[in-house]
N, C-alpha and C. Protein backbone atom coordinates (compact mmCIF):
# COMPACT_ATOMS: atom_id res chain seq x y z
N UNK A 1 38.20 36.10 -45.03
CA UNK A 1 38.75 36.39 -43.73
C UNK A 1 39.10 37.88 -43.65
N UNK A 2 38.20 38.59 -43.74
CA UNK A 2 38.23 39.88 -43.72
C UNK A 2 38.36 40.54 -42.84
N UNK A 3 37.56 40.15 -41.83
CA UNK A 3 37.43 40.51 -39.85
C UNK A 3 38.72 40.37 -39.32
N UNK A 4 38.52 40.94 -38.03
CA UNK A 4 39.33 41.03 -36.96
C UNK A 4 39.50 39.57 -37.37
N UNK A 5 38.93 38.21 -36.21
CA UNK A 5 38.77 37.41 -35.98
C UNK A 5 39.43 36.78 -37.12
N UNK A 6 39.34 36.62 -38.44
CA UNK A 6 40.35 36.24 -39.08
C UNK A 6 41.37 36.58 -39.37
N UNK A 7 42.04 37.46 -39.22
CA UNK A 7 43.06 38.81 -39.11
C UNK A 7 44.14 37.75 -38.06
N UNK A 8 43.31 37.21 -37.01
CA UNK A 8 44.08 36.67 -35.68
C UNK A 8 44.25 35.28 -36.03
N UNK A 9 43.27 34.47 -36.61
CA UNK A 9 43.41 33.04 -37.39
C UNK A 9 44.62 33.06 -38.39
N UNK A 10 44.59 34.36 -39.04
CA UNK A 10 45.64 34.01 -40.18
C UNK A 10 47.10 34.06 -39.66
N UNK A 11 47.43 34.99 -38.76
CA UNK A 11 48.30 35.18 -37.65
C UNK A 11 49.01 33.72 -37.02
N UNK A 12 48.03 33.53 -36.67
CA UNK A 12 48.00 31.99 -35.79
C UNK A 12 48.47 31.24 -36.80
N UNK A 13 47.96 30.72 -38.37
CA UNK A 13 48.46 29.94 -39.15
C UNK A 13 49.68 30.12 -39.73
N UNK A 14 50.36 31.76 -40.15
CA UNK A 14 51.57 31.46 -40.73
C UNK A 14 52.55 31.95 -39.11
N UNK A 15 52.09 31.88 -38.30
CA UNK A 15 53.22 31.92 -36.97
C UNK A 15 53.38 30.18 -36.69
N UNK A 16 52.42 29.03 -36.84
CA UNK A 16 52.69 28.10 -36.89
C UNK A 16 53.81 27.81 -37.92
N UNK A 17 53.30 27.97 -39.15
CA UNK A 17 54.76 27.68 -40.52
C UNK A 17 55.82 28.19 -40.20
N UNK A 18 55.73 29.68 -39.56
CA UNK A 18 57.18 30.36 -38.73
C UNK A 18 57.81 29.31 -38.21
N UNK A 19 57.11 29.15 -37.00
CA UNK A 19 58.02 28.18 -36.14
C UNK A 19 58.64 26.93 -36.52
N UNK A 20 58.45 26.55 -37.73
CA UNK A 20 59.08 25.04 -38.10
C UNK A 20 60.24 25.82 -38.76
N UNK A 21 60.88 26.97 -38.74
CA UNK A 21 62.08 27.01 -39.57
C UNK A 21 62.99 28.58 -38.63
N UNK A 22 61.74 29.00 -37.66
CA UNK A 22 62.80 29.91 -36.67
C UNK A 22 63.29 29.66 -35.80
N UNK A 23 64.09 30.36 -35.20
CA UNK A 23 65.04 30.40 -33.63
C UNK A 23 63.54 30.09 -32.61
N UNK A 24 64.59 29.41 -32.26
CA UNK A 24 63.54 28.84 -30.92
C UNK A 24 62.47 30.35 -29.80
N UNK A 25 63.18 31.36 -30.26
CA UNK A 25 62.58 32.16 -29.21
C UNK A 25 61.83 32.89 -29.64
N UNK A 26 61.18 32.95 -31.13
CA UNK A 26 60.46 33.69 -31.70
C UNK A 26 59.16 32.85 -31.06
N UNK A 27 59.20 31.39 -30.84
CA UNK A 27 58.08 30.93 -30.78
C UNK A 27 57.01 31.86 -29.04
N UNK A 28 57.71 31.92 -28.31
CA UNK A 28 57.21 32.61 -26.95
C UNK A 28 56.81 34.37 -28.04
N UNK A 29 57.06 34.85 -28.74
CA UNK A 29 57.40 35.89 -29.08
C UNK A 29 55.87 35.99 -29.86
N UNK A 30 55.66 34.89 -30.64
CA UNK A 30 54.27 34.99 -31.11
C UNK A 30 53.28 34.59 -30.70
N UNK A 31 53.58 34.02 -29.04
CA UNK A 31 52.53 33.55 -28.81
C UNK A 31 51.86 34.62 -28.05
N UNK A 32 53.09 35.42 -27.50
CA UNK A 32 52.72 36.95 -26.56
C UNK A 32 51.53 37.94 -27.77
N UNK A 33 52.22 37.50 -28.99
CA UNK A 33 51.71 38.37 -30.21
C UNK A 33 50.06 38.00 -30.17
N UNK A 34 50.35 36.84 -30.54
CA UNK A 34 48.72 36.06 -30.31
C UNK A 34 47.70 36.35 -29.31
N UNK A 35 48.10 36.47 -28.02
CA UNK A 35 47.93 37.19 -26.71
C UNK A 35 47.36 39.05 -27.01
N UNK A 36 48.04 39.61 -27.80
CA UNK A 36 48.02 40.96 -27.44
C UNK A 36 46.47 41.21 -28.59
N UNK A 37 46.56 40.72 -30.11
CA UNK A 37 46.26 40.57 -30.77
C UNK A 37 44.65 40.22 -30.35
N UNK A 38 44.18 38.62 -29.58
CA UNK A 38 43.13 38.42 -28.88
C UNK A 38 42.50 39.60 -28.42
N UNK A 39 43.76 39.92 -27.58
CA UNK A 39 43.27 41.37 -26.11
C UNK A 39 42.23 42.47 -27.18
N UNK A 40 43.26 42.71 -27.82
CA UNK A 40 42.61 43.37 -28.68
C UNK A 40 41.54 43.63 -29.71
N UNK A 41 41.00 42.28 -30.25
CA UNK A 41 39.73 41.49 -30.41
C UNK A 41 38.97 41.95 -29.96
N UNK A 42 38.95 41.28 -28.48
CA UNK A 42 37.54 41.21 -27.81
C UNK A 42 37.81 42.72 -27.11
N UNK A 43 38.65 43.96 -26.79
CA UNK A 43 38.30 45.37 -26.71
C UNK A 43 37.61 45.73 -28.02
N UNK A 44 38.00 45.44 -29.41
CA UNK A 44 37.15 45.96 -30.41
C UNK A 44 35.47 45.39 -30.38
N UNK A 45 35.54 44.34 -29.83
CA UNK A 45 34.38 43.72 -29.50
C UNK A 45 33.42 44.02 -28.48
N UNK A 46 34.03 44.76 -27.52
CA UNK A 46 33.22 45.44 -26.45
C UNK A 46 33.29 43.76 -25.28
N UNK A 47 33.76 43.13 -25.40
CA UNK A 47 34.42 41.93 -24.59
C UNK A 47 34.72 41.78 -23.44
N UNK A 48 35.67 42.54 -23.35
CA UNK A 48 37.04 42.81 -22.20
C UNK A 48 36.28 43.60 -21.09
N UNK A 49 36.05 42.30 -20.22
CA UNK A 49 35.36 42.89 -18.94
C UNK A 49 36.24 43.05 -17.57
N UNK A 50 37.37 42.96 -17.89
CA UNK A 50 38.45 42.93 -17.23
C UNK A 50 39.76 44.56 -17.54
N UNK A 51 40.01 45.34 -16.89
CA UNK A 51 40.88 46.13 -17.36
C UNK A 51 41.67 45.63 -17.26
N UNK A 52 42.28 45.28 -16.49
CA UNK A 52 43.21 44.75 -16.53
C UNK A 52 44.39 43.69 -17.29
N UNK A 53 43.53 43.67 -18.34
CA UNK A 53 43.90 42.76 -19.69
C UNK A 53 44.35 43.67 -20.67
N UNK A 54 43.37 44.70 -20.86
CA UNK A 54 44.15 46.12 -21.87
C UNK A 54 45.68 46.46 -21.08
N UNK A 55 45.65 46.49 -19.84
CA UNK A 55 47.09 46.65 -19.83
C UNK A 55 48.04 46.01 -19.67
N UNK A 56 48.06 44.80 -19.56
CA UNK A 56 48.61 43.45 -20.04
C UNK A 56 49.20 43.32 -21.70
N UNK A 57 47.58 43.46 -22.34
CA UNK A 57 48.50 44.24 -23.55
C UNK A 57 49.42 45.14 -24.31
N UNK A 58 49.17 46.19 -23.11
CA UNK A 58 50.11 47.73 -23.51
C UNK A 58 51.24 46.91 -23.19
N UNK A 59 51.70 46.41 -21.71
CA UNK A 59 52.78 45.44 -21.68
C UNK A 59 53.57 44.72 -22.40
N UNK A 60 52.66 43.73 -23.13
CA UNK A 60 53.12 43.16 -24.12
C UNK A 60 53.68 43.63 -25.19
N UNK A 61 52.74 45.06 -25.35
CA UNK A 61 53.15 45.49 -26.88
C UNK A 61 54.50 46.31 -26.83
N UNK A 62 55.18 46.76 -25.37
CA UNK A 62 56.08 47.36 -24.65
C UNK A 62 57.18 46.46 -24.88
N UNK A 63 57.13 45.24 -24.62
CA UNK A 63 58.30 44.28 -23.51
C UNK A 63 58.47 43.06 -24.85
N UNK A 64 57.80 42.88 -26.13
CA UNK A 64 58.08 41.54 -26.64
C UNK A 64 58.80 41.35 -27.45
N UNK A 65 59.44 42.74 -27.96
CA UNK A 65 60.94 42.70 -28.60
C UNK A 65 62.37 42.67 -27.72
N UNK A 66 62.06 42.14 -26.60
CA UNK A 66 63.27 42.13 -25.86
C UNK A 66 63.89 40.93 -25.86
N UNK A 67 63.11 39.52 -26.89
CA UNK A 67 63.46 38.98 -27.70
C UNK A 67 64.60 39.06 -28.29
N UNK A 68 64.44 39.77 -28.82
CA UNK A 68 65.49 40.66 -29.88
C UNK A 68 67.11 41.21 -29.30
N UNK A 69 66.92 41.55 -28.65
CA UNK A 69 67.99 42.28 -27.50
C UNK A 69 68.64 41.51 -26.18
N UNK A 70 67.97 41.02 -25.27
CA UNK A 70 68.08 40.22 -24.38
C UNK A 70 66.81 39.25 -23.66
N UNK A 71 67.67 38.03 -23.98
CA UNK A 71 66.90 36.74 -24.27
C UNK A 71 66.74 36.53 -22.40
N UNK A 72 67.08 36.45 -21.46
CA UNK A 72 67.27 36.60 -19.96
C UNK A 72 65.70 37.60 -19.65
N UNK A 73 65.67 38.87 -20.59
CA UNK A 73 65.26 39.53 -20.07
C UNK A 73 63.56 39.11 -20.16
N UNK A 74 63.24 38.78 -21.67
CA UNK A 74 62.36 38.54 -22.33
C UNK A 74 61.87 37.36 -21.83
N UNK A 75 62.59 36.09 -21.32
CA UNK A 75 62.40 35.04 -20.67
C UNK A 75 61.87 34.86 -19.14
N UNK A 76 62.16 36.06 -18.73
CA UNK A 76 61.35 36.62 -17.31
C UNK A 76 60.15 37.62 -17.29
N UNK A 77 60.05 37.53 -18.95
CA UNK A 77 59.16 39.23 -18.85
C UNK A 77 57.50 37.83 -19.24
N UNK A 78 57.95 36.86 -20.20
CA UNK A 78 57.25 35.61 -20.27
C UNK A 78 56.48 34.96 -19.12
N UNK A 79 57.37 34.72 -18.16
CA UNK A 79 57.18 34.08 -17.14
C UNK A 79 55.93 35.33 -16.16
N UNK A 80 56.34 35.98 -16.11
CA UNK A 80 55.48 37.28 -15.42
C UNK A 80 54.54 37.17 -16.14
N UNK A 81 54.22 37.43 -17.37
CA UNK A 81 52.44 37.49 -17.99
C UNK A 81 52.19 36.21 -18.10
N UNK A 82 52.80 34.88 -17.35
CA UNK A 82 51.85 33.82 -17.12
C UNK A 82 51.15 34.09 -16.32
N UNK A 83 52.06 34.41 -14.88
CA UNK A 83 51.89 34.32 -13.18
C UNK A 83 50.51 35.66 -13.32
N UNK A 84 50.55 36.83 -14.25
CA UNK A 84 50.06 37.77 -14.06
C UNK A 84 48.58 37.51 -14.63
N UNK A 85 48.46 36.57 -15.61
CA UNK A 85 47.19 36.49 -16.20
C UNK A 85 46.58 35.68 -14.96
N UNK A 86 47.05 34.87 -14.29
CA UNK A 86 46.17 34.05 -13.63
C UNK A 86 45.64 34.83 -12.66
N UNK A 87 46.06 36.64 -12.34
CA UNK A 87 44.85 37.31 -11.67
C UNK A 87 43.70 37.45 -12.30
N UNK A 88 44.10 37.54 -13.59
CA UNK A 88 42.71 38.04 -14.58
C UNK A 88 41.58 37.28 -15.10
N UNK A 89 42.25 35.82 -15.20
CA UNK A 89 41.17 34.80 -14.62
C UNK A 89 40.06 34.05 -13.69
């Protein structure tokens, strides 16, 4: 698992083991991670036929420690890159 693509699998597997023993809010926290991580994939991939997804990611990579700081804030910043991806779909 040398590639990108496994780089993001392995991600995915120990953020699963994460979540059986962290705070409930890390779990939104890696899934944004998982999210940015993808984005970033398929730009190394020549993929991303959408701009609007690279900056979705800059977003993400901006806004997903607010986790960390304020849980209100981070919990609305969540809710927005749901509502927001479904333009990019």
């Amino acid at each position: 698992m040398k590639d990108d693509l496994g780089s993001v699998l392995a991600f995915l597997a120990s953020s699963a083991i994460g979540c059986l023993r962290e705070p409930a809010i890390y779990g939104p926290l890696r899934m944004l991670e998982a999210m940015e991580r993808i984005i970033a994939y398929a730009r190394d991939k020549d993929l991303v036929d959408r701009p609007g997804l690279l900056d979705l990611a800059d977003r993400i990579e901006k806004n997903k420690l607010l986790c960390m700081t304020d849980e209100a804030a981070f919990a609305s910043f969540v809710e927005e890159v749901g509502l927001e991806l479904v333009d990019y779909l």
